[in-house]
Protein backbone atom coordinates (compact mmCIF):
# COMPACT_ATOMS: atom_id res chain seq x y z
CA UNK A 1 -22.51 0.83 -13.51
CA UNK A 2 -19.59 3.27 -12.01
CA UNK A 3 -15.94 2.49 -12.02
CA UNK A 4 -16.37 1.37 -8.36
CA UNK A 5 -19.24 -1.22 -9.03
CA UNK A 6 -17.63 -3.24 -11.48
CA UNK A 7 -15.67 -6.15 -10.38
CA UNK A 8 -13.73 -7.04 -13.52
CA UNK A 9 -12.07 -3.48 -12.53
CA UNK A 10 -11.13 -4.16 -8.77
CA UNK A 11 -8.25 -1.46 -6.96
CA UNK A 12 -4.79 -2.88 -7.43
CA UNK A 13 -3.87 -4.67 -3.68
CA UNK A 14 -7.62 -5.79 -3.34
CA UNK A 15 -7.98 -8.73 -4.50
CA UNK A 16 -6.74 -10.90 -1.68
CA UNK A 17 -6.91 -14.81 -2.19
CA UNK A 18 -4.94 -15.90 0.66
CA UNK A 19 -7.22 -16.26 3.63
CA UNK A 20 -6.04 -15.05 6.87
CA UNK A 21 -5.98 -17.56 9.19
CA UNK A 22 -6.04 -15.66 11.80
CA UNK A 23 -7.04 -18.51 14.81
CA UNK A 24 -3.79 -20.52 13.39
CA UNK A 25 -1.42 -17.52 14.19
CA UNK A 26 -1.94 -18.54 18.09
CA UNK A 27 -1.46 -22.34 17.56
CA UNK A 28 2.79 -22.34 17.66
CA UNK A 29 2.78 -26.14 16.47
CA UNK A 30 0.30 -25.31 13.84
CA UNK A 31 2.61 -22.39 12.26
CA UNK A 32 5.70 -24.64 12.68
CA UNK A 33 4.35 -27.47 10.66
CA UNK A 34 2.97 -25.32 7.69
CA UNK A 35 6.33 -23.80 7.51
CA UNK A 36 8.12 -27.27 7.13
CA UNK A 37 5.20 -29.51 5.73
CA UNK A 38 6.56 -29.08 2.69
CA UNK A 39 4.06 -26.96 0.82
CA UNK A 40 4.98 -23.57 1.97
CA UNK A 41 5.31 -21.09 0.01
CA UNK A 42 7.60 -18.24 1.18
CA UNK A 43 7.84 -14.82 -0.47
CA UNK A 44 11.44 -12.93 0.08
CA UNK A 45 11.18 -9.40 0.87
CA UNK A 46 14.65 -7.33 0.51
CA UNK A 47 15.40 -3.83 1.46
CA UNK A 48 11.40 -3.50 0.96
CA UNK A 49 11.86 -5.34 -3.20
CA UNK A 50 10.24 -8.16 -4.20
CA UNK A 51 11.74 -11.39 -6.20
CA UNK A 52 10.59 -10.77 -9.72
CA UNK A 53 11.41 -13.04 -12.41
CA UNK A 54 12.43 -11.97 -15.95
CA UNK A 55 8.58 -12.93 -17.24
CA UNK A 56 7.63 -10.20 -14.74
CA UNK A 57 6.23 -12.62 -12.02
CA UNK A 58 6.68 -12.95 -8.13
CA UNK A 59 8.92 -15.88 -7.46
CA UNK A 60 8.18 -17.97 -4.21
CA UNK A 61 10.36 -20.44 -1.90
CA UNK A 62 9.65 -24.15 -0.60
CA UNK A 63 10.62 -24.02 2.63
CA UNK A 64 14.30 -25.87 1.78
CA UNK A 65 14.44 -23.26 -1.03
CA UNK A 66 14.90 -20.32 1.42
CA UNK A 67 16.67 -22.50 4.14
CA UNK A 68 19.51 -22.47 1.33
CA UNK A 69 19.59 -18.73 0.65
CA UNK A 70 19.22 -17.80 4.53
CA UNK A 71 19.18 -18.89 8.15
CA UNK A 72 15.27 -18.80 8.48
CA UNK A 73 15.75 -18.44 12.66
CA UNK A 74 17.40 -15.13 12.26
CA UNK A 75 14.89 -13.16 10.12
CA UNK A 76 11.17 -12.09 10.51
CA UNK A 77 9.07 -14.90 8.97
CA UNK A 78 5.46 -14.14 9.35
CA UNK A 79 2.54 -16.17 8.77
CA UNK A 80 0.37 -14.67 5.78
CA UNK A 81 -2.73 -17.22 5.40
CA UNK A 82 -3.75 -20.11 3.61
CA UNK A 83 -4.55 -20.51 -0.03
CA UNK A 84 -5.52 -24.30 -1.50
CA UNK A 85 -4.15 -25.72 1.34
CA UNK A 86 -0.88 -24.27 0.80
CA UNK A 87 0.26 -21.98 3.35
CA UNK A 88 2.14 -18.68 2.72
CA UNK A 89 4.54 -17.08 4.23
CA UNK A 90 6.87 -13.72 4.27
CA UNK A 91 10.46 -13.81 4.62
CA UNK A 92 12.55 -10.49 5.63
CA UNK A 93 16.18 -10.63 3.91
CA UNK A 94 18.71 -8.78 5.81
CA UNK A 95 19.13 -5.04 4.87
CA UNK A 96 22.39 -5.64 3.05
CA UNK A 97 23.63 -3.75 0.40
CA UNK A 98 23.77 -6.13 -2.08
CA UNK A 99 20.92 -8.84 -1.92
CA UNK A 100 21.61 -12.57 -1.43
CA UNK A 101 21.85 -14.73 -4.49
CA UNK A 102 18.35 -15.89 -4.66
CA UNK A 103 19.65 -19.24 -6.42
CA UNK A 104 17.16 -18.92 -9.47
CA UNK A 105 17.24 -16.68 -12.17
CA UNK A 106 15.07 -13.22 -11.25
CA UNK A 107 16.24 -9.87 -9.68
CA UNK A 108 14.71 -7.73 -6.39
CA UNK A 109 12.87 -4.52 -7.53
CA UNK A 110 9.90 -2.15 -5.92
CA UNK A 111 6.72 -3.23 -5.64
CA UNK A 112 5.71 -0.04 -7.52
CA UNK A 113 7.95 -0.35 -10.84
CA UNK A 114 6.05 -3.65 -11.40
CA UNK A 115 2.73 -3.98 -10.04
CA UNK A 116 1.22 -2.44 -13.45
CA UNK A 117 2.63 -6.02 -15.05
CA UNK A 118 1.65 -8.67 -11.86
CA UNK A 119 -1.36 -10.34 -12.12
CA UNK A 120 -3.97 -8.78 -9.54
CA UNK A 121 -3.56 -11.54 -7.23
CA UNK A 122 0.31 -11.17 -6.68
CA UNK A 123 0.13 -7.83 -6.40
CA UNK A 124 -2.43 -7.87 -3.60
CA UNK A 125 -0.33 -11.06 -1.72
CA UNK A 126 3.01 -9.22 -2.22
CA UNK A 127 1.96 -5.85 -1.18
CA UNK A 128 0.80 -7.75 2.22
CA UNK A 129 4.15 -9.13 2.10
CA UNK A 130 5.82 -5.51 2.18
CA UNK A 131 3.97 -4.15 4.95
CA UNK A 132 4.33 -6.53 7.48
CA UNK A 133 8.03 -7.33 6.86
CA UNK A 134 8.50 -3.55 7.07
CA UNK A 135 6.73 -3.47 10.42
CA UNK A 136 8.61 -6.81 11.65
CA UNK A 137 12.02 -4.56 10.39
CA UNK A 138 10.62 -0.92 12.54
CA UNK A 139 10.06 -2.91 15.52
CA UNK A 140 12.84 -4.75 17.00
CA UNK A 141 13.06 -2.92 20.21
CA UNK A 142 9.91 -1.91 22.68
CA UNK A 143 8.60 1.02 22.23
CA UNK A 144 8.37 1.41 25.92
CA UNK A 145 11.40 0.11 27.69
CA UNK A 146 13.39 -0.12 24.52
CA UNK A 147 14.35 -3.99 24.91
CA UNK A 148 14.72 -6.25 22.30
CA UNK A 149 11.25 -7.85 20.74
CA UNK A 150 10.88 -11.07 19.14
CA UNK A 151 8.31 -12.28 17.07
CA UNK A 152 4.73 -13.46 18.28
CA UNK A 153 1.45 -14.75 17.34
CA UNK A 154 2.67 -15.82 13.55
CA UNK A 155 4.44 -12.70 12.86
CA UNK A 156 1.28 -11.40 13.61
CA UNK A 157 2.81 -9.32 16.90
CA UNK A 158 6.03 -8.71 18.70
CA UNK A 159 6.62 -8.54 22.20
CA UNK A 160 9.45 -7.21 24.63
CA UNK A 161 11.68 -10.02 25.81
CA UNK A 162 11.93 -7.80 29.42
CA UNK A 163 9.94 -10.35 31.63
CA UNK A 164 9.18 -7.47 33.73
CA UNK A 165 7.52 -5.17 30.73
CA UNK A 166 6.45 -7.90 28.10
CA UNK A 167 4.62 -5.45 26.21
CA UNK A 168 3.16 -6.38 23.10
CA UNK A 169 2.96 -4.47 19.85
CA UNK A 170 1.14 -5.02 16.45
CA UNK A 171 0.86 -4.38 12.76
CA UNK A 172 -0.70 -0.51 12.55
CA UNK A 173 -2.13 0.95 9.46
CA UNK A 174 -1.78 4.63 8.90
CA UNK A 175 -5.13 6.35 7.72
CA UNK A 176 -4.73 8.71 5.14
CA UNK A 177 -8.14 10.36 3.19
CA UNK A 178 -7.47 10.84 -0.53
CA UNK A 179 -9.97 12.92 -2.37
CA UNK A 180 -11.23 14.38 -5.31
CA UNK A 181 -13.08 17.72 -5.13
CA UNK A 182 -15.44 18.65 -7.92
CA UNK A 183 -17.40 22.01 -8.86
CA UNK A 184 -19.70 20.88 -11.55
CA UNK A 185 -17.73 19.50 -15.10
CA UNK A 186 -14.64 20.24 -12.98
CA UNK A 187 -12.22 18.72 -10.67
CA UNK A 188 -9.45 19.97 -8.59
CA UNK A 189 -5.90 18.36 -8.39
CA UNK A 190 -2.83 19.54 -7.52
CA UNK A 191 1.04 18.53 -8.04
CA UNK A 192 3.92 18.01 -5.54
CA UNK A 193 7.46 19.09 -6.40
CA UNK A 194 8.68 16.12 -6.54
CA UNK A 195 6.57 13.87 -8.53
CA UNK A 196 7.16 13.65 -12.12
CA UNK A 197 6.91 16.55 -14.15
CA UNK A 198 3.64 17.37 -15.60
CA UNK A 199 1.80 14.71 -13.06
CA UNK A 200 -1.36 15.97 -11.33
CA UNK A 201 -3.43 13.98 -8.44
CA UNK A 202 -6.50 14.44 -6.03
CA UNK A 203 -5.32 16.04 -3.07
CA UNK A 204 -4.67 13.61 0.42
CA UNK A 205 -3.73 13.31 4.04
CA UNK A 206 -3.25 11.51 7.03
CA UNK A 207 -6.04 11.07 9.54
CA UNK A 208 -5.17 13.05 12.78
CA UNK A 209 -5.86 11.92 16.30
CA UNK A 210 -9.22 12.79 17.25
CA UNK A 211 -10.55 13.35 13.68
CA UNK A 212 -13.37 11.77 11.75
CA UNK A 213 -12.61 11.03 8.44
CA UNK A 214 -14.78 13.52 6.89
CA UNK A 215 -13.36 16.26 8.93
CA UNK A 216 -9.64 14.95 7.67
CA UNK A 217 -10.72 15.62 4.49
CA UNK A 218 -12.21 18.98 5.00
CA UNK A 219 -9.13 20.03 6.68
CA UNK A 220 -6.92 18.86 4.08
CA UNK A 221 -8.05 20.01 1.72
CA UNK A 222 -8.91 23.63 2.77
CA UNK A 223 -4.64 23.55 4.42
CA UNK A 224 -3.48 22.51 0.91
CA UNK A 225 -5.98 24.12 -1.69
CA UNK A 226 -7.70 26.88 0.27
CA UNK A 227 -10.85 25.46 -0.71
CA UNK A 228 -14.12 24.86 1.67
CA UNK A 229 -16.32 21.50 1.04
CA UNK A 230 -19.42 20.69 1.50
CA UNK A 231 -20.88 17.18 1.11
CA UNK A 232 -18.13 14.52 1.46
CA UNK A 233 -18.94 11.07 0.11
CA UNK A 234 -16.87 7.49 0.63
CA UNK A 235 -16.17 5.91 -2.90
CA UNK A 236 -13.63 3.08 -1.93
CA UNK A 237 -9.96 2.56 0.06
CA UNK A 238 -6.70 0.77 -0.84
CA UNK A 239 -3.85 -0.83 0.75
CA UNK A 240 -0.88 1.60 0.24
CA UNK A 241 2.35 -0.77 1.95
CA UNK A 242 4.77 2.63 0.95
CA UNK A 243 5.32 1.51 3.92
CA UNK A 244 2.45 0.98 6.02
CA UNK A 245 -1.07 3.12 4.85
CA UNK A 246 -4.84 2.23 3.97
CA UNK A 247 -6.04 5.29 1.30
CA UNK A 248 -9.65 6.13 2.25
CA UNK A 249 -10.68 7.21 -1.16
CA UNK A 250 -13.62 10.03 -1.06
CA UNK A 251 -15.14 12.51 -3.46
CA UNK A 252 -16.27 15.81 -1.98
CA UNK A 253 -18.28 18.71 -3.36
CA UNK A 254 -16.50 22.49 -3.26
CA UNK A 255 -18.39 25.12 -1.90
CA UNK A 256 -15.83 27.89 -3.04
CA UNK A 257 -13.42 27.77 -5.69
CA UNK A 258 -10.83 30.20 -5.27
CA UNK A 259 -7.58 28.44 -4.45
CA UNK A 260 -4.97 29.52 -2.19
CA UNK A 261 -2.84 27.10 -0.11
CA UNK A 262 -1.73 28.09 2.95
CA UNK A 263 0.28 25.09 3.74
CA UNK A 264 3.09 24.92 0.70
CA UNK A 265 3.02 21.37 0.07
CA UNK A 266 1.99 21.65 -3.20
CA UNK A 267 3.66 23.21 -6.12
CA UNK A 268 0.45 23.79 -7.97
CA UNK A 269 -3.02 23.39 -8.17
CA UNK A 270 -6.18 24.20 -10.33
CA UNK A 271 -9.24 22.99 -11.93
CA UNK A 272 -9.59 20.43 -14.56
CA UNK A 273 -12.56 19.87 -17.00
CA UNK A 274 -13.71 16.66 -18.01
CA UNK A 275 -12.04 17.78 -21.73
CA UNK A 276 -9.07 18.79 -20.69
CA UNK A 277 -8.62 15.47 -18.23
CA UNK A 278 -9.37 13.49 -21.03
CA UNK A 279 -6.24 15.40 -23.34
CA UNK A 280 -3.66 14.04 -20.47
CA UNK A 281 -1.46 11.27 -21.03
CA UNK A 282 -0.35 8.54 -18.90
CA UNK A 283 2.92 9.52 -20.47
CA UNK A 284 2.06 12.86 -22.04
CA UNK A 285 1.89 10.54 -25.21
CA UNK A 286 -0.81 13.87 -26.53
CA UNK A 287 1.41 16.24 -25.86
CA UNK A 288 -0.58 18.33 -23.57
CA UNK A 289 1.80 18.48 -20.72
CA UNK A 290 0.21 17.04 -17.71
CA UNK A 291 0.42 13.44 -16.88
CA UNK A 292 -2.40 11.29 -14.79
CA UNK A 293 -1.18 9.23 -11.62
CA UNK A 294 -0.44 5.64 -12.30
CA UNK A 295 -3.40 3.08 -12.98
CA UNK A 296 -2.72 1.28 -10.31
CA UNK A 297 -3.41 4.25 -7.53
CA UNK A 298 -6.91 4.81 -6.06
CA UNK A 299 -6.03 8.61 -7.46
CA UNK A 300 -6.63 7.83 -10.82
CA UNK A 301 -9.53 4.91 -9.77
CA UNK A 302 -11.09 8.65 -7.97
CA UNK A 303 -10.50 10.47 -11.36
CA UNK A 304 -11.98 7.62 -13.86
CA UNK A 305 -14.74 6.98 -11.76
CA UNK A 306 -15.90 10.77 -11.84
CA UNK A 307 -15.41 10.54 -15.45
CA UNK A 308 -17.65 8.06 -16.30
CA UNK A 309 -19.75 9.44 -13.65
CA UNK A 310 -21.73 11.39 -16.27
């Protein structure tokens, strides 16, 4: 069984158990009385963090819980789904510089610096969370006539309070192909300037207008590695809400294996044995220099699965 057929090993933001809903986002009455039927639960989103207590767990608000910290008609509050009969909720803080006092005892961080110590379902309902109060927060004037928008269908949409354009925009996700490229025992990654130093990852994308994703992945990977493929294969995708992507995770077969990027965007790039992948550290803890991405990325789910893929 690979790494992607085993379900006590699921991507990090795929385990959902909130279920959509999505015929209540119409019903107006419906939303209101989840909201105040006393067994909302509301998840606070500031300046894209997350409410984490000190036991390294999401805290929630009842509905009277966030009516104390905030006016609940002035910020995006958007309908997430239902889970044993208890309806959920997102709740956009305003982008101050200093967060409100929450009123219990836990601080705001990223998503990221935690979600290796969340249990898989909080992670998957807070990442949802994220993206659609970042949406809610990138949308508060029409994209055509450039009127104010208010909030539609549940959170679910927004649409342009001109009467004569009432145009009506909702959630996107951003494609982006994420691959890793093999030639035999070996496997191609590359490293940005910017990550952390010694950190190497599969190279990745965004899907272009007009593109299929197999030809997004031939195309990135040639502009950023110099290096043709041949057969492309789908292994899995992800959720990425940093701020608003889905990673289509694919491994692809090189039919050349000289590199030479032609685009800049990465500050190296070479080929890895199996051997020499298995010498690198999550935190260079073996000393060989070069770090893994984190174990919550579909990266390093693309990477262990071709290792055990023997």
């Amino acid at each position: 069984m690979t790494a992607r057929e085993n379900p006590a090993h699921p991507l990090t933001f795929t385990v959902d158990p909130i279920d959509r809903a999505a015929l209540s986002r119409l019903d107006e009455k419906k939303i209101s009385a989840f909201l105040t039927g006393g067994r909302a639960r509301i998840v606070p989103v500031w300046n894209q963090r997350h409410l984490i207590s000190p036991n390294s767990r999401a805290l929630v608000f009842s509905y009277a819980e966030a009516a104390r910290v905030i006016d609940l008609t002035s910020m995006p509050l958007v309908f997430l789904g239902v889970d044993n009969d208890e309806p959920w909720f997102a709740l956009g803080l305003p982008g101050t510089e200093t967060p409100p006092d929450p009123q219990v005892p836990g601080t705001f961080v990223m998503l990221n610096d935690v979600v290796t110590l969340l249990p898989a379902r909080e992670a998957t309902v807070l990442a949802y969370a994220r993206a659609m109060v970042i949406w809610h927060f990138n949308h508060l004037h029409c994209g055509r006539c450039g009127t104010l928008t208010e909030i539609s269908e549940g959170g679910h949409s927004r649409t342009c309070t001109n009467v004569s354009c009432a145009y009506r925009s909702f959630p996107r996700t951003d494609p982006a192909v994420i691959t890793l490229v093999t030639d035999g025992p070996r496997c191609l990654l590359g490293r940005q300037s910017q990550w952390p130093a010694g950190m190497y990852s599969t190279i990745a994308g965004f899907v272009e207008p007009g593109e299929t994703l197999e030809q997004t992945v031939r195309r990135e990977v040639q502009e950023e590695t110099g290096i043709v493929i041949g057969k492309v294969r789908y292994i899995a995708s992800q959720p990425w809400p940093f701020p608003s992507s889905i990673m289509l995770g694919f491994r692809a077969e090189a039919l050349s294996t000289e590199i030479c990027g032609a685009d800049d965007e990465l500050e190296d790039c070479r080929w890895f044995t199996r051997a020499e992948i298995d010498s690198f550290g999550d935190r260079d803890a073996r000393g060989s220099g070069f770090k893994l991405p984190g174990r919550y990325s579909i990266s390093r789910f693309l990477i262990e699965d071709w290792r055990r893929d023997l």
